[in-house]
C-alpha atoms as a PDB file:
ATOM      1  CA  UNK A   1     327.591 109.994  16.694  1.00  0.00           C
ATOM      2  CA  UNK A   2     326.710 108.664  19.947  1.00  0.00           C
ATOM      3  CA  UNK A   3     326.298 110.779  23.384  1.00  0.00           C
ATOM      4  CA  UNK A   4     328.208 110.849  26.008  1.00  0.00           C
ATOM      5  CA  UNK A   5     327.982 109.033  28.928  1.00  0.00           C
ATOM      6  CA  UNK A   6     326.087 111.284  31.309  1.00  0.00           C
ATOM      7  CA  UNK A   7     327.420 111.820  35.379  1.00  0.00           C
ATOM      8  CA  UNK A   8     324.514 109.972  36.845  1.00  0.00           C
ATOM      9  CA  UNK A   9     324.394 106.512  34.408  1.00  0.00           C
ATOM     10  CA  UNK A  10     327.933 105.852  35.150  1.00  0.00           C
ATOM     11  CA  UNK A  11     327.576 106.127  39.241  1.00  0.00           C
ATOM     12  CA  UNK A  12     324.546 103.496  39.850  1.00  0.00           C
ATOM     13  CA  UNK A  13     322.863 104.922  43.653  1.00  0.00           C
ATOM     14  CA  UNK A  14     322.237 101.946  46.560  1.00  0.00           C
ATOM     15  CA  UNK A  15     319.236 104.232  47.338  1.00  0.00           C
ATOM     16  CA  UNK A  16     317.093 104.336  44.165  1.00  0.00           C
ATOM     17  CA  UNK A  17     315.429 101.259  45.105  1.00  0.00           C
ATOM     18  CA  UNK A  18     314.067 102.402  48.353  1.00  0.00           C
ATOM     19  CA  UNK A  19     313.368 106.044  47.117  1.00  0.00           C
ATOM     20  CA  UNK A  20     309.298 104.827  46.068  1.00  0.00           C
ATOM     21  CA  UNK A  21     308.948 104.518  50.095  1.00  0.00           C
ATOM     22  CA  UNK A  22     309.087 108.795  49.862  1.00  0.00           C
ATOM     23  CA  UNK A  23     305.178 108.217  48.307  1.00  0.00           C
ATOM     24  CA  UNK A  24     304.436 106.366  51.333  1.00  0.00           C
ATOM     25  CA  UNK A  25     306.228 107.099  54.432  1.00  0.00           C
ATOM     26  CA  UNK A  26     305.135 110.032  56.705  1.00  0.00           C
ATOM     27  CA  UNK A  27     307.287 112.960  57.501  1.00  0.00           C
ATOM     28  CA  UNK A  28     308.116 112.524  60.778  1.00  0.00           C
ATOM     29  CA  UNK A  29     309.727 109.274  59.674  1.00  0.00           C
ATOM     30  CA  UNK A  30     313.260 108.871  60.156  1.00  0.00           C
ATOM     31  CA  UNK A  31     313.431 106.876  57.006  1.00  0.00           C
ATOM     32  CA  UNK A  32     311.586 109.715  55.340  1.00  0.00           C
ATOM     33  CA  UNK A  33     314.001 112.166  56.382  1.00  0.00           C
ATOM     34  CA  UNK A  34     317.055 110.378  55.372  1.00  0.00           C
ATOM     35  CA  UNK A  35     315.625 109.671  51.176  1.00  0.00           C
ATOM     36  CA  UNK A  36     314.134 113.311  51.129  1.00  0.00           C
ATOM     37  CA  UNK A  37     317.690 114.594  52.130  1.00  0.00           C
ATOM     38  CA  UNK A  38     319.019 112.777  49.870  1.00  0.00           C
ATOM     39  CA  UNK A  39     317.518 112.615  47.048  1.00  0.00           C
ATOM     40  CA  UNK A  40     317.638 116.173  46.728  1.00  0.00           C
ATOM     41  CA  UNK A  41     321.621 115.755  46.402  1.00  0.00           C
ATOM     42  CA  UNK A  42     321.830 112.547  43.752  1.00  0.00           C
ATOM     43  CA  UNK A  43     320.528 113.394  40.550  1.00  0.00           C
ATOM     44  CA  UNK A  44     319.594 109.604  39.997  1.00  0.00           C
ATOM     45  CA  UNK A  45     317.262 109.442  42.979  1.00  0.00           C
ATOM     46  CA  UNK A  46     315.763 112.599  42.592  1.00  0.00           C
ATOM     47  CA  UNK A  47     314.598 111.623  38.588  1.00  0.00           C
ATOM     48  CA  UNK A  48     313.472 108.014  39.825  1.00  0.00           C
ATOM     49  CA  UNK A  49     311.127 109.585  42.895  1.00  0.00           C
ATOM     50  CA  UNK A  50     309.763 111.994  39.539  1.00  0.00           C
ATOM     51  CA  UNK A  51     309.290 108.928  37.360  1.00  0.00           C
ATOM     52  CA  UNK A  52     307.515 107.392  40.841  1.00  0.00           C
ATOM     53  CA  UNK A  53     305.349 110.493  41.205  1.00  0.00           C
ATOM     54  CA  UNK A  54     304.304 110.669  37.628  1.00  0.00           C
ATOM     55  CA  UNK A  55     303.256 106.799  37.504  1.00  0.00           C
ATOM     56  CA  UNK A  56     301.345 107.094  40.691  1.00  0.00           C
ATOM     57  CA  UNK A  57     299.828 110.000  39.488  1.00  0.00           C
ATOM     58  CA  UNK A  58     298.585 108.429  36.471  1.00  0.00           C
ATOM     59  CA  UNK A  59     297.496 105.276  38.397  1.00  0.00           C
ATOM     60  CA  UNK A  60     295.478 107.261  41.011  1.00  0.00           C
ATOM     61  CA  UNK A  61     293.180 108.791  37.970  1.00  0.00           C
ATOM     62  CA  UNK A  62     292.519 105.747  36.689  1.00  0.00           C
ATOM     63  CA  UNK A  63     291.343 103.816  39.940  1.00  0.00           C
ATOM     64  CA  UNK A  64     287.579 104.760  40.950  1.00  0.00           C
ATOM     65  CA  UNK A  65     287.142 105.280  44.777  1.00  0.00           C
ATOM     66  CA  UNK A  66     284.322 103.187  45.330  1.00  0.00           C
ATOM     67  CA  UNK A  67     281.157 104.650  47.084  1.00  0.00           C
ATOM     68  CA  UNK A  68     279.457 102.048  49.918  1.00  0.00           C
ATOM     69  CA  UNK A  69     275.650 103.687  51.609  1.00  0.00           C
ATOM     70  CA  UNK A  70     275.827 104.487  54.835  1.00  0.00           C
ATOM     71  CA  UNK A  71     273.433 101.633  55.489  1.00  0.00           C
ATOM     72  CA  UNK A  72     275.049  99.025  54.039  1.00  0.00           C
ATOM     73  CA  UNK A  73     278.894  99.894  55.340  1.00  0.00           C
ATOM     74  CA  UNK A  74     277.251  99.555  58.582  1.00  0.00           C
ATOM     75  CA  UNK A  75     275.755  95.987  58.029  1.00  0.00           C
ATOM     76  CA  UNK A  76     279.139  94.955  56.709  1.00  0.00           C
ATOM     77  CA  UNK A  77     281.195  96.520  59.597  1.00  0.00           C
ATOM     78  CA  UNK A  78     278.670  94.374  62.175  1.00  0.00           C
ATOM     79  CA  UNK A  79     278.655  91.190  60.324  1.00  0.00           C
ATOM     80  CA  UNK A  80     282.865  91.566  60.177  1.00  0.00           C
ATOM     81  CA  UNK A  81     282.703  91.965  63.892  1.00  0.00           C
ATOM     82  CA  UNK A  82     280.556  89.250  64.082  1.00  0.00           C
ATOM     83  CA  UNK A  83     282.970  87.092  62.109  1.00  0.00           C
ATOM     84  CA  UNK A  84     285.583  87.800  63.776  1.00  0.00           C
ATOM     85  CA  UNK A  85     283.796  87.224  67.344  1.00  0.00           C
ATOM     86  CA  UNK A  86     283.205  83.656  65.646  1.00  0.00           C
ATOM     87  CA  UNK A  87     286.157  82.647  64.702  1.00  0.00           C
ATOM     88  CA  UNK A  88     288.238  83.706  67.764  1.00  0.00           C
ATOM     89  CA  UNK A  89     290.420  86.275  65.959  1.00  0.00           C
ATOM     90  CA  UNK A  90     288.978  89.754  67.532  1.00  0.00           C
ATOM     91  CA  UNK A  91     292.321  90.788  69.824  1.00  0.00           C
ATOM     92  CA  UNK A  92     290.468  92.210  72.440  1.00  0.00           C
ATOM     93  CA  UNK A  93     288.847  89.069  73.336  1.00  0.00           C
ATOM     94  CA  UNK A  94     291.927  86.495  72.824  1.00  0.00           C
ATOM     95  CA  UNK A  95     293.936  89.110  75.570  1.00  0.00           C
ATOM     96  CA  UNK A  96     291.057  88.794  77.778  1.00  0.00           C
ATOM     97  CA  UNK A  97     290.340  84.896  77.415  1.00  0.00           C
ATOM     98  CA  UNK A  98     294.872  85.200  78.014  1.00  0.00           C
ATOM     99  CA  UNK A  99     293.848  87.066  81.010  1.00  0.00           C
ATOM    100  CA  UNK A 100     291.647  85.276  82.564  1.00  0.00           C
ATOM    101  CA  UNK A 101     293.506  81.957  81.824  1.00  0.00           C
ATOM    102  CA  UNK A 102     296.158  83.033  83.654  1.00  0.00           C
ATOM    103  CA  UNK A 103     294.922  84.409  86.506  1.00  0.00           C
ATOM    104  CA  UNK A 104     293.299  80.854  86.433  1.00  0.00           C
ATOM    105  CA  UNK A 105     296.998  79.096  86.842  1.00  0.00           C
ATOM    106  CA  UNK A 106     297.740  81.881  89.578  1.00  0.00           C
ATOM    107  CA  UNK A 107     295.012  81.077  91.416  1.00  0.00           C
ATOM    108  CA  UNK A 108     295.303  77.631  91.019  1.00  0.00           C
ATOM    109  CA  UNK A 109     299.370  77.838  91.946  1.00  0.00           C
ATOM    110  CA  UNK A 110     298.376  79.651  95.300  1.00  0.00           C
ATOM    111  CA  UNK A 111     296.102  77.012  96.267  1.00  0.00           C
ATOM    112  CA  UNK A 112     298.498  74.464  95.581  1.00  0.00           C
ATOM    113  CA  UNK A 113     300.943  76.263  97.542  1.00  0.00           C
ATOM    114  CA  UNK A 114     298.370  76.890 100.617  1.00  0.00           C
ATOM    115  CA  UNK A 115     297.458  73.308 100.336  1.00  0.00           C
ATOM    116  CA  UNK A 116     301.033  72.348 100.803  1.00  0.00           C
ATOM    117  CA  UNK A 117     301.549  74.691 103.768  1.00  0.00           C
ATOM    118  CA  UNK A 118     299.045  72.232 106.000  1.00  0.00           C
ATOM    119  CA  UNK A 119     299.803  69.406 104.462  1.00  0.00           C
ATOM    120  CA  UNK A 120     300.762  66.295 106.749  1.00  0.00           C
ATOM    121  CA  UNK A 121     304.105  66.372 105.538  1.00  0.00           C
ATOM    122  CA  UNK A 122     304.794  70.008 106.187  1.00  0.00           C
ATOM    123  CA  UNK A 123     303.259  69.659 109.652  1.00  0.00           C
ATOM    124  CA  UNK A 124     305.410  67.160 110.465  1.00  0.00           C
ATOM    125  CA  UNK A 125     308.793  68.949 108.520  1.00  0.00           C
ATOM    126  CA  UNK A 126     307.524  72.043 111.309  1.00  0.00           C
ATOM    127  CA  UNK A 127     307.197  69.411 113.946  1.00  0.00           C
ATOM    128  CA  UNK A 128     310.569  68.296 113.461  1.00  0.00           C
ATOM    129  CA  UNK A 129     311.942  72.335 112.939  1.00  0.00           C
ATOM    130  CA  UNK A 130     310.747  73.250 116.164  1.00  0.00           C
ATOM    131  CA  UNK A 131     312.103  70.050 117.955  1.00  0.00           C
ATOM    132  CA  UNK A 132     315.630  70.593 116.892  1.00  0.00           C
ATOM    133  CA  UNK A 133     315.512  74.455 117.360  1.00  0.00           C
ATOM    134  CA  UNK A 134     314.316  73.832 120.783  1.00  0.00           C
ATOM    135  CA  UNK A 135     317.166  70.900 121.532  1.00  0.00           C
ATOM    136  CA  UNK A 136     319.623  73.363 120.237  1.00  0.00           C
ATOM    137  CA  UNK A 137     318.867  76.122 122.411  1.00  0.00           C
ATOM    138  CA  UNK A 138     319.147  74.000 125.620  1.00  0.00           C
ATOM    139  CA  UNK A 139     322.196  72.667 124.322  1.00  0.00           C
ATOM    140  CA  UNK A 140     323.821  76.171 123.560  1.00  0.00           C
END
């Protein structure tokens, strides 16, 4: 005889999917707090996060952590630095070299705009400003 359908097979849970992210996700996490609260109401998500725990349990023992000398994780952190120093991808630098061409184009901006403060145009442009504010006084 077959067995009857049980409560949880017959109402499929939007959540189930996204319950592995409760093995990940740290507990200040709003995401975190939102699958922990539920899954301890639907039956569904609560035996999938178990089947989650109990697989990733069973990976963990069978992945060696690998052990790198002291020595030698050093020479690999510098040479990575080094790399990276290389190839133009360390952050630090690209915000500085961002900086500094900026401040470039600022500086460059104000000189254009000094330059064009004593130019021979502008001089005349004031010439003519201080001609026609003068006429207009004596004409007031």
């Amino acid at each position: 005889m077959k067995e009857p359908f049980r409560r949880e097979e017959l109402s499929p849970c939007i959540h189930t999917k996204n319950i592995y992210a409760l093995l990940d996700l740290g507990k200040r996490d709003a995401m975190y707090n939102f699958l922990s609260t539920h899954e301890k109401k639907c039956v569904r998500c609560s035996s999938q996060l178990q089947k989650y725990k109990e697989e990733n349990l069973a990976a963990k023992v069978f992945i060696p952590k690998p052990f790198m000398p002291k020595d030698l994780r050093e020479t690999f952190s510098g040479e990575l630095a080094e790399l990276f120093r290389v190839a133009g991808l360390n952050e630090i630098e690209n915000q500085k070299k961002k900086i500094k061409a900026g401040l470039l184009s600022l500086d460059h901006l104000g000189e254009t705009y000094i330059n064009n403060l004593f130019s021979k145009n502008m001089i005349r442009v004031y010439a003519f400003a201080l001609i026609a504010f003068i006429g207009l006084r004596f004409l007031t």
